[in-house]
Protein backbone atom coordinates (compact mmCIF):
# COMPACT_ATOMS: atom_id res chain seq x y z
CA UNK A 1 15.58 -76.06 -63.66
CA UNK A 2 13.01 -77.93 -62.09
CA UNK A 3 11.78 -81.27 -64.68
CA UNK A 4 8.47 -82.35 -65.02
CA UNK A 5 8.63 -86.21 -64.66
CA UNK A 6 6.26 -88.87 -65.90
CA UNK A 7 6.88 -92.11 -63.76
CA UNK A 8 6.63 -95.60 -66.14
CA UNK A 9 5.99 -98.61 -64.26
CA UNK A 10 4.53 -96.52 -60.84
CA UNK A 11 2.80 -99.57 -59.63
CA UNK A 12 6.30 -101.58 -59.16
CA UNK A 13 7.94 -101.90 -56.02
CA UNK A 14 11.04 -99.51 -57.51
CA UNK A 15 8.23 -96.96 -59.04
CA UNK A 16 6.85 -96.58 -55.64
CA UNK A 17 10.31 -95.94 -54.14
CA UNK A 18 11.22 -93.17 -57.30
CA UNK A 19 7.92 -91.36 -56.30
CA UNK A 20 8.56 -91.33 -52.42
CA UNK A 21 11.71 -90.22 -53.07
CA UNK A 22 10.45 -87.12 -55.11
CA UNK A 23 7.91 -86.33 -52.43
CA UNK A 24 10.33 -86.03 -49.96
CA UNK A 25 12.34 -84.07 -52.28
CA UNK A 26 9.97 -81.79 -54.33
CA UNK A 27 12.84 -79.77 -56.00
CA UNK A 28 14.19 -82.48 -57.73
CA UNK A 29 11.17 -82.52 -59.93
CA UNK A 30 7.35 -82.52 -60.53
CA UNK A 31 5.89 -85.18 -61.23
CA UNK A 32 2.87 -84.88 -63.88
CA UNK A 33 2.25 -88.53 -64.50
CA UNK A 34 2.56 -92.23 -63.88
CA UNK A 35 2.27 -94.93 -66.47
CA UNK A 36 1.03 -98.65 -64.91
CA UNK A 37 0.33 -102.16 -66.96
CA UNK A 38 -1.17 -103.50 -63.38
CA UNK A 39 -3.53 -103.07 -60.96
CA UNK A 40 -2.17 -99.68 -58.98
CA UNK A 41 -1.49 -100.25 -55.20
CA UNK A 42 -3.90 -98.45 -52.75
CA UNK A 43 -1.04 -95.72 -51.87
CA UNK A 44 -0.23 -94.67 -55.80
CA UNK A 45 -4.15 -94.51 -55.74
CA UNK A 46 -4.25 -92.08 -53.13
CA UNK A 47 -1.00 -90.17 -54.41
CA UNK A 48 -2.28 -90.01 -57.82
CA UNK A 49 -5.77 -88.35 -56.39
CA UNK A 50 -3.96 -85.90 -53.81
CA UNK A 51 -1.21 -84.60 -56.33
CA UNK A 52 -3.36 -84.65 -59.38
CA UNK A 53 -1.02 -86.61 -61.40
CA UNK A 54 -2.54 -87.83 -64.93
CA UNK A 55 -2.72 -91.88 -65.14
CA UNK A 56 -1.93 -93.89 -67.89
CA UNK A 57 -3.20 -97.52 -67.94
CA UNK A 58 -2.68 -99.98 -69.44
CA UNK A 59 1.32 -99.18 -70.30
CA UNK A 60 0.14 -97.11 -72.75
CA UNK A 61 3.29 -95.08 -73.14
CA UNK A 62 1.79 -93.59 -76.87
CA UNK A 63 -0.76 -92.16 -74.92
CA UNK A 64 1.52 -90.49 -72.32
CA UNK A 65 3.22 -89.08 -75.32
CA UNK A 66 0.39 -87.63 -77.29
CA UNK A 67 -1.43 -86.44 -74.07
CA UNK A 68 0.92 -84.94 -71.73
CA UNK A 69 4.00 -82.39 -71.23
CA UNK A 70 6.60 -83.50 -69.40
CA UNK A 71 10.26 -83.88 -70.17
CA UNK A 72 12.00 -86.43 -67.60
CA UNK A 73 11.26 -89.98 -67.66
CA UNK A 74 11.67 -92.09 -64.97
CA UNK A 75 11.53 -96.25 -66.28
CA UNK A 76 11.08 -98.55 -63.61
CA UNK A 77 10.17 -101.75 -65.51
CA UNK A 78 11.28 -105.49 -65.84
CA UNK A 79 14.64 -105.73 -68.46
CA UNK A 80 12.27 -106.96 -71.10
CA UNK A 81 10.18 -103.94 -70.92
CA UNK A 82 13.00 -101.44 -71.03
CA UNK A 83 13.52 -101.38 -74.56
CA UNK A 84 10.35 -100.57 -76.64
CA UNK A 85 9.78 -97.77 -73.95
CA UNK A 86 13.27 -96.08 -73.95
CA UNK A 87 13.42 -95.92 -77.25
CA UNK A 88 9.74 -94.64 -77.78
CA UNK A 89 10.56 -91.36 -75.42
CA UNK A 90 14.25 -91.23 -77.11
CA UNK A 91 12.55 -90.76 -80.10
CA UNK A 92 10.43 -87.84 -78.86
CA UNK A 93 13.29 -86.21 -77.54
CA UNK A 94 12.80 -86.86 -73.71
CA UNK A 95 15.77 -87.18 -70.91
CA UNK A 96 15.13 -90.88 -70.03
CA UNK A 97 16.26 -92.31 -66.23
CA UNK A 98 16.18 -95.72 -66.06
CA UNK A 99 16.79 -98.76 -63.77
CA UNK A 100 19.68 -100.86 -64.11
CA UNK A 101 20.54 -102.68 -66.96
CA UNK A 102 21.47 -100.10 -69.17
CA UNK A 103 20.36 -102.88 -71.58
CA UNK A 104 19.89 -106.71 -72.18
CA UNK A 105 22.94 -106.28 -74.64
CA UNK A 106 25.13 -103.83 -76.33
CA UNK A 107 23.21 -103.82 -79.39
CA UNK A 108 20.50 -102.22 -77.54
CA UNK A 109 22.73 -99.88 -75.97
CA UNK A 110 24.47 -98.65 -79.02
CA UNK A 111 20.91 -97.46 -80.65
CA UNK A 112 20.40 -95.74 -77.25
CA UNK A 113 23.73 -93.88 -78.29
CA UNK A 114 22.85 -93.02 -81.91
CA UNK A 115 19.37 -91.94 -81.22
CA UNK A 116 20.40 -89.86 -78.28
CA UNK A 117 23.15 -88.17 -80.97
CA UNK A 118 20.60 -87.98 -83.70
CA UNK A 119 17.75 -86.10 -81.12
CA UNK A 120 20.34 -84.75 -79.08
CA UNK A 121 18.49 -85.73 -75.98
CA UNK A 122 20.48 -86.10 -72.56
CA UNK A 123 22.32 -89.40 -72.27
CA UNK A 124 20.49 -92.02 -69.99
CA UNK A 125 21.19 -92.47 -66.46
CA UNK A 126 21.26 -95.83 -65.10
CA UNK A 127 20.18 -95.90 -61.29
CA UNK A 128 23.13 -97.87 -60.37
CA UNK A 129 23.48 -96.85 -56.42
CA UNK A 130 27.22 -97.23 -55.60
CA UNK A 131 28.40 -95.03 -57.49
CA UNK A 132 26.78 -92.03 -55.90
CA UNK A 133 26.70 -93.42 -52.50
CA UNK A 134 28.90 -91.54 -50.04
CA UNK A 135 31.23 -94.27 -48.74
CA UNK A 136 32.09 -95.74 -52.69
CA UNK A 137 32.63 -91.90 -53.52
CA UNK A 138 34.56 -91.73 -50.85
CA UNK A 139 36.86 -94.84 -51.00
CA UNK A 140 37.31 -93.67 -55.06
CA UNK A 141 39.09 -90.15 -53.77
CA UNK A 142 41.22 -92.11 -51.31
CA UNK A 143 41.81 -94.65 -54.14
CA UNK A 144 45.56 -92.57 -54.69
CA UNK A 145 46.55 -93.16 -51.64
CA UNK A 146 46.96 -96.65 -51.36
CA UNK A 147 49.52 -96.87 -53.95
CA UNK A 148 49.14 -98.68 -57.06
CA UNK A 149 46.44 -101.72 -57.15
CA UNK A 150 47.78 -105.11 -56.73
CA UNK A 151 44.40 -107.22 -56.18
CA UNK A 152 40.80 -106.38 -55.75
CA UNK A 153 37.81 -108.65 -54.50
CA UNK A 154 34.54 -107.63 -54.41
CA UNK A 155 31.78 -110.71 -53.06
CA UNK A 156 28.22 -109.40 -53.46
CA UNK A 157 25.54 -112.61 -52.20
CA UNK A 158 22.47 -112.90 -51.28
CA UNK A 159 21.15 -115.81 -49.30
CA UNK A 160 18.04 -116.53 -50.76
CA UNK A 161 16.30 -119.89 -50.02
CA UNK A 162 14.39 -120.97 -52.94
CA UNK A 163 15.05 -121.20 -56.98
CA UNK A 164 14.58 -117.64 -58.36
CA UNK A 165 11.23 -117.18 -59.74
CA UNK A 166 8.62 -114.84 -61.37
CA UNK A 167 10.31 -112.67 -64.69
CA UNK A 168 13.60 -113.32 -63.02
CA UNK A 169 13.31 -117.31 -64.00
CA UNK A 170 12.23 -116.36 -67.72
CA UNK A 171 15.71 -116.21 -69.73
CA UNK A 172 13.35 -113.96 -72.85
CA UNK A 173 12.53 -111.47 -69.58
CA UNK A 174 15.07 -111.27 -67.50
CA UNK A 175 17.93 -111.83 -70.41
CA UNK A 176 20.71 -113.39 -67.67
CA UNK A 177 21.23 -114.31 -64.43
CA UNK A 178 22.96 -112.90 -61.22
CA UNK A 179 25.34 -111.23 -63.66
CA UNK A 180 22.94 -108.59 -65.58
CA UNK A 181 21.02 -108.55 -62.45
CA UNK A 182 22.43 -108.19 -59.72
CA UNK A 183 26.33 -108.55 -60.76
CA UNK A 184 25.57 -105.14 -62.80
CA UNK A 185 26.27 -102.94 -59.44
CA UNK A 186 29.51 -104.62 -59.10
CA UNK A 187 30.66 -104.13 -62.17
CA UNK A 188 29.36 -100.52 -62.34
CA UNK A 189 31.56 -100.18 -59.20
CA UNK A 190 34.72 -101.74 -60.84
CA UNK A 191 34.34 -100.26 -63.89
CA UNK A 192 34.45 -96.87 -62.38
CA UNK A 193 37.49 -97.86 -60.01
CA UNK A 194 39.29 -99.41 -62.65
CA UNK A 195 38.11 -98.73 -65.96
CA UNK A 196 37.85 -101.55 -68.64
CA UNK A 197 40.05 -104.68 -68.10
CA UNK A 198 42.28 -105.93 -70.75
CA UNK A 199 40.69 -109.65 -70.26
CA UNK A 200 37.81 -111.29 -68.37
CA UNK A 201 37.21 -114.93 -67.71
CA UNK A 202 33.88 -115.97 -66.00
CA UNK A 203 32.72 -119.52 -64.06
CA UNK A 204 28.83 -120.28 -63.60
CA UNK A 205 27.44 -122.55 -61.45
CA UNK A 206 23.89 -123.18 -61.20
CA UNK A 207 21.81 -124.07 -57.90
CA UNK A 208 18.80 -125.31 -59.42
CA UNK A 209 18.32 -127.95 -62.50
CA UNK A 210 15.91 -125.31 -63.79
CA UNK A 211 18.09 -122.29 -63.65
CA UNK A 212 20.78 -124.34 -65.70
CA UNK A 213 18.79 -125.48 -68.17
CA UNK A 214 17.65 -122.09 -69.28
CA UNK A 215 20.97 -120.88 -68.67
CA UNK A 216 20.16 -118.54 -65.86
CA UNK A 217 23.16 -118.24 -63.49
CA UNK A 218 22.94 -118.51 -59.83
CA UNK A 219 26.27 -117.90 -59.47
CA UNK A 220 29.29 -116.22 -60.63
CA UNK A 221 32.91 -115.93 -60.70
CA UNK A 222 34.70 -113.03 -62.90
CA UNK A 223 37.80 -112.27 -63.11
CA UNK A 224 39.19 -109.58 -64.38
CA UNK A 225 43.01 -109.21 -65.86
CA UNK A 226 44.47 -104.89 -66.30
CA UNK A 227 48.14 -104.05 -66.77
CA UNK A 228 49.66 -104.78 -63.68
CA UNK A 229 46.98 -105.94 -61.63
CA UNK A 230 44.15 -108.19 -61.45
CA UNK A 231 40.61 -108.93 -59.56
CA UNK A 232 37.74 -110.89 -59.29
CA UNK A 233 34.21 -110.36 -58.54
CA UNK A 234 32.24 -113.27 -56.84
CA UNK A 235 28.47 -113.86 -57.42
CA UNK A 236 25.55 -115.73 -55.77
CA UNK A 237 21.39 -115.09 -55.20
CA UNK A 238 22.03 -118.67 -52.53
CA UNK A 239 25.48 -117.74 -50.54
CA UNK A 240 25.04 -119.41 -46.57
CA UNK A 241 24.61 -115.28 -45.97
CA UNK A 242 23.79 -112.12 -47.01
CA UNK A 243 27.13 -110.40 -48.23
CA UNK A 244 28.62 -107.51 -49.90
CA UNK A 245 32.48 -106.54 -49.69
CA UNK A 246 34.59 -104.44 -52.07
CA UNK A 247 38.43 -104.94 -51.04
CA UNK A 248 41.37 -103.15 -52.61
CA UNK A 249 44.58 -103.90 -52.02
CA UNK A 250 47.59 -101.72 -52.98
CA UNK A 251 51.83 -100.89 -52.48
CA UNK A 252 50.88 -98.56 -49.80
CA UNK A 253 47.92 -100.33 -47.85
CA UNK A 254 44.25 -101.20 -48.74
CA UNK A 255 40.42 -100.06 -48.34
CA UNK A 256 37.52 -102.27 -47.51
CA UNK A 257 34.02 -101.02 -48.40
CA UNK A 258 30.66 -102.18 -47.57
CA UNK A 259 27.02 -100.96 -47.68
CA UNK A 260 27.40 -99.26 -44.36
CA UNK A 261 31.43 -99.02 -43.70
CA UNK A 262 34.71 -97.88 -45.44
CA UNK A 263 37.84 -98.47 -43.97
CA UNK A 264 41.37 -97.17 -45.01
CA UNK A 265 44.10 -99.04 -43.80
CA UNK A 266 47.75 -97.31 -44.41
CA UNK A 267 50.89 -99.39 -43.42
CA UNK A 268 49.14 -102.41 -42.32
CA UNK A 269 47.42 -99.58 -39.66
CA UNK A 270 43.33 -98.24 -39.56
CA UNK A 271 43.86 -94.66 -41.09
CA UNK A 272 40.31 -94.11 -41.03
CA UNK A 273 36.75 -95.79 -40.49
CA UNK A 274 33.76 -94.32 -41.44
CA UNK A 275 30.26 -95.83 -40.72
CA UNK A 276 26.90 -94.88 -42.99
CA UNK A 277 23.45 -96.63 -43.09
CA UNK A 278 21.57 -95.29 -45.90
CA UNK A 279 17.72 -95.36 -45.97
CA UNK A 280 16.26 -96.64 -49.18
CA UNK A 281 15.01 -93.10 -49.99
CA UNK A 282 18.34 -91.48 -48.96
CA UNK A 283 20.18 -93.27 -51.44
CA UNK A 284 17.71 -92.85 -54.81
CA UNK A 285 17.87 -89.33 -53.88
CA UNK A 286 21.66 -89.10 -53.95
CA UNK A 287 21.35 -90.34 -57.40
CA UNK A 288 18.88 -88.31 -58.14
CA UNK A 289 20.86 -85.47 -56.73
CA UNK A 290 23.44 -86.88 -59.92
CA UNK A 291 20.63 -87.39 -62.43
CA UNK A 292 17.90 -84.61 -62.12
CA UNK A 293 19.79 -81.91 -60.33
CA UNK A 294 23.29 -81.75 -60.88
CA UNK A 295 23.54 -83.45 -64.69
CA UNK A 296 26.92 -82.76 -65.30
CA UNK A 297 28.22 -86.46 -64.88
CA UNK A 298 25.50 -87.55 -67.28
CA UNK A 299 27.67 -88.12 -70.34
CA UNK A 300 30.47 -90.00 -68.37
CA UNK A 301 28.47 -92.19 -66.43
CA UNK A 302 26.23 -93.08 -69.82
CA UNK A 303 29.79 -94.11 -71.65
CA UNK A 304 31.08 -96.20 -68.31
CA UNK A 305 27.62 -98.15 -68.23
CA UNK A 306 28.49 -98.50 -72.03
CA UNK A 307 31.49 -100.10 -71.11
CA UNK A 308 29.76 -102.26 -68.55
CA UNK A 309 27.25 -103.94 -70.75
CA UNK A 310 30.39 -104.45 -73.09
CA UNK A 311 31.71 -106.44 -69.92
CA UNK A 312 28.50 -108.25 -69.37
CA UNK A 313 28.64 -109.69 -73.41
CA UNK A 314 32.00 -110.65 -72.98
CA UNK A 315 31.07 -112.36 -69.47
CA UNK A 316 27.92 -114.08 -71.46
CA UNK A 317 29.72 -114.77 -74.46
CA UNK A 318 32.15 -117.54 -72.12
CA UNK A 319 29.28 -119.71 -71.31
């Protein structure tokens, strides 16, 4: 059944990418309105005019509430923001799809999980994008076939020049560093592999005296401890490059996984090698192939991203 959407936070960068995704993809949903607290960019303009789509300025999510019909959500907001609005359309009942965090701690995320119960509303999907892409889905069947684990790494870096800045640099806003930001993807991505690990121990390091005094990471090191196996995940927004590299290794061999390659290697030999570039839109609509299509994943991928903020307040709590 097709949903009608209201889009909060259009005028972001990510709100812009939800809606061309859903134009490209008009069965996934119909959108009925977008929600902005800025200025709207000339294109959402003439999108909003074309389609007919109600605005609300302003943020005003009360007003979306009392003034429209819809009953999908999409959130597309700074981690701050998140909060007061998910649980305002919790409240009224409506399916809520949200960008990652799942929250800025668990507490947050456990009041998610009661009022869900209590207004037995769909559990929230995260837009975490690994673990719908094609070559992670992949490598997770093949998983088996390596044997049991023995060691994982995954290195996810970016190589940007300057100090982080904008919400990002405000520890009330952004509520972490390159863990609950970025890091969240690769630990979505381990938790899934893996499940939860019997002990973490984390390392921060800071780039900039400004990120350390406010206690924003700029880098990470996690590792991770299960019951006959162990891994680490490896963190940073100023690497020398632009990384990302999920490697398992197991009795019977080991898979390598990037953004645009899996490989399965069996007895030291390439078994197979598969090569993928994703557009941007490609991938949201995979997810939302997962989160306004298909739905039946909902529940288990709400409790793993449970389990992943539980990481992240373990992770914080060793600072």
């Amino acid at each position: 059944m097709s949903s009608n959407i209201a889009i909060i936070g259009a005028a972001s960068g990510k709100g812009q990418d939800y809606i061309q995704a859903l134009l490209d993809r008009p069965d996934n949903g119909n959108i009925v309105a977008i929600v902005i607290n800025k200025t709207m960019p000339q294109k959402v303009e003439e999108w909003a005019a074309k389609y007919k789509w109600k605005v609300i300025r302003d943020g005003n999510i009360q007003e979306l509430i009392d003034t429209t019909q819809f009953d999908t959500a999409l959130v597309a907001l700074p981690h701050d923001q998140h909060d007061v609005v998910t649980k305002k359309l919790l409240e009224q009942g409506v399916y809520v799809v949200k960008e990652k965090p799942l929250g800025m701690n668990l507490h947050e995320v456990e009041f998610y999980k009661k009022l869900i119960q209590e207004k037995s509303c769909l559990p929230l999907f995260t837009t975490v994008q690994r673990s719908t892409h094609p070559l992670f889905v992949q490598a997770k069947e093949d998983l088996p076939q390596i044997g049991a684990p023995l060691a994982f790494t995954y290195t996810y870096t970016f190589n940007l020049p300057n100090q982080t800045s904008g919400w990002r640099s405000d520890p009330v806003k952004s509520g972490g560093g390159v863990v609950l930001d970025m890091g969240y993807h690769a630990l979505d991505v381990v938790n899934d592999f893996f499940g939860y690990p019997e002990q973490i121990q984390s390392e921060f390091s800071y780039k900039f005296p400004d990120m350390e005094k406010n206690k924003l990471e700029d880098a990470a090191k996690i590792t991770f401890t299960y019951k006959n196996f162990g891994g680490t995940i490896v963190l940073d927004r100023h690497a020398e490059k632009r990384d990302e590299r999920f490697e398992i290794v197991g009795e019977k061999g080991k898979i390598v996984l990037t953004q645009t390659s899996y490989e399965l290697y069996l007895d030291q030999s390439l078994d197979k090698r598969v090569e993928m570039a994703l557009s941007k839109t490609n991938i949201i609509q995979r997810m939302f192939d997962v989160a306004l299509v298909d739905r039946k994943e909902l529940q288990k991928q709400f409790d793993r991203n449970i389990d992943t903020m539980r990481m992240i307040d373990v992770i914080y709590s060793q600072k």
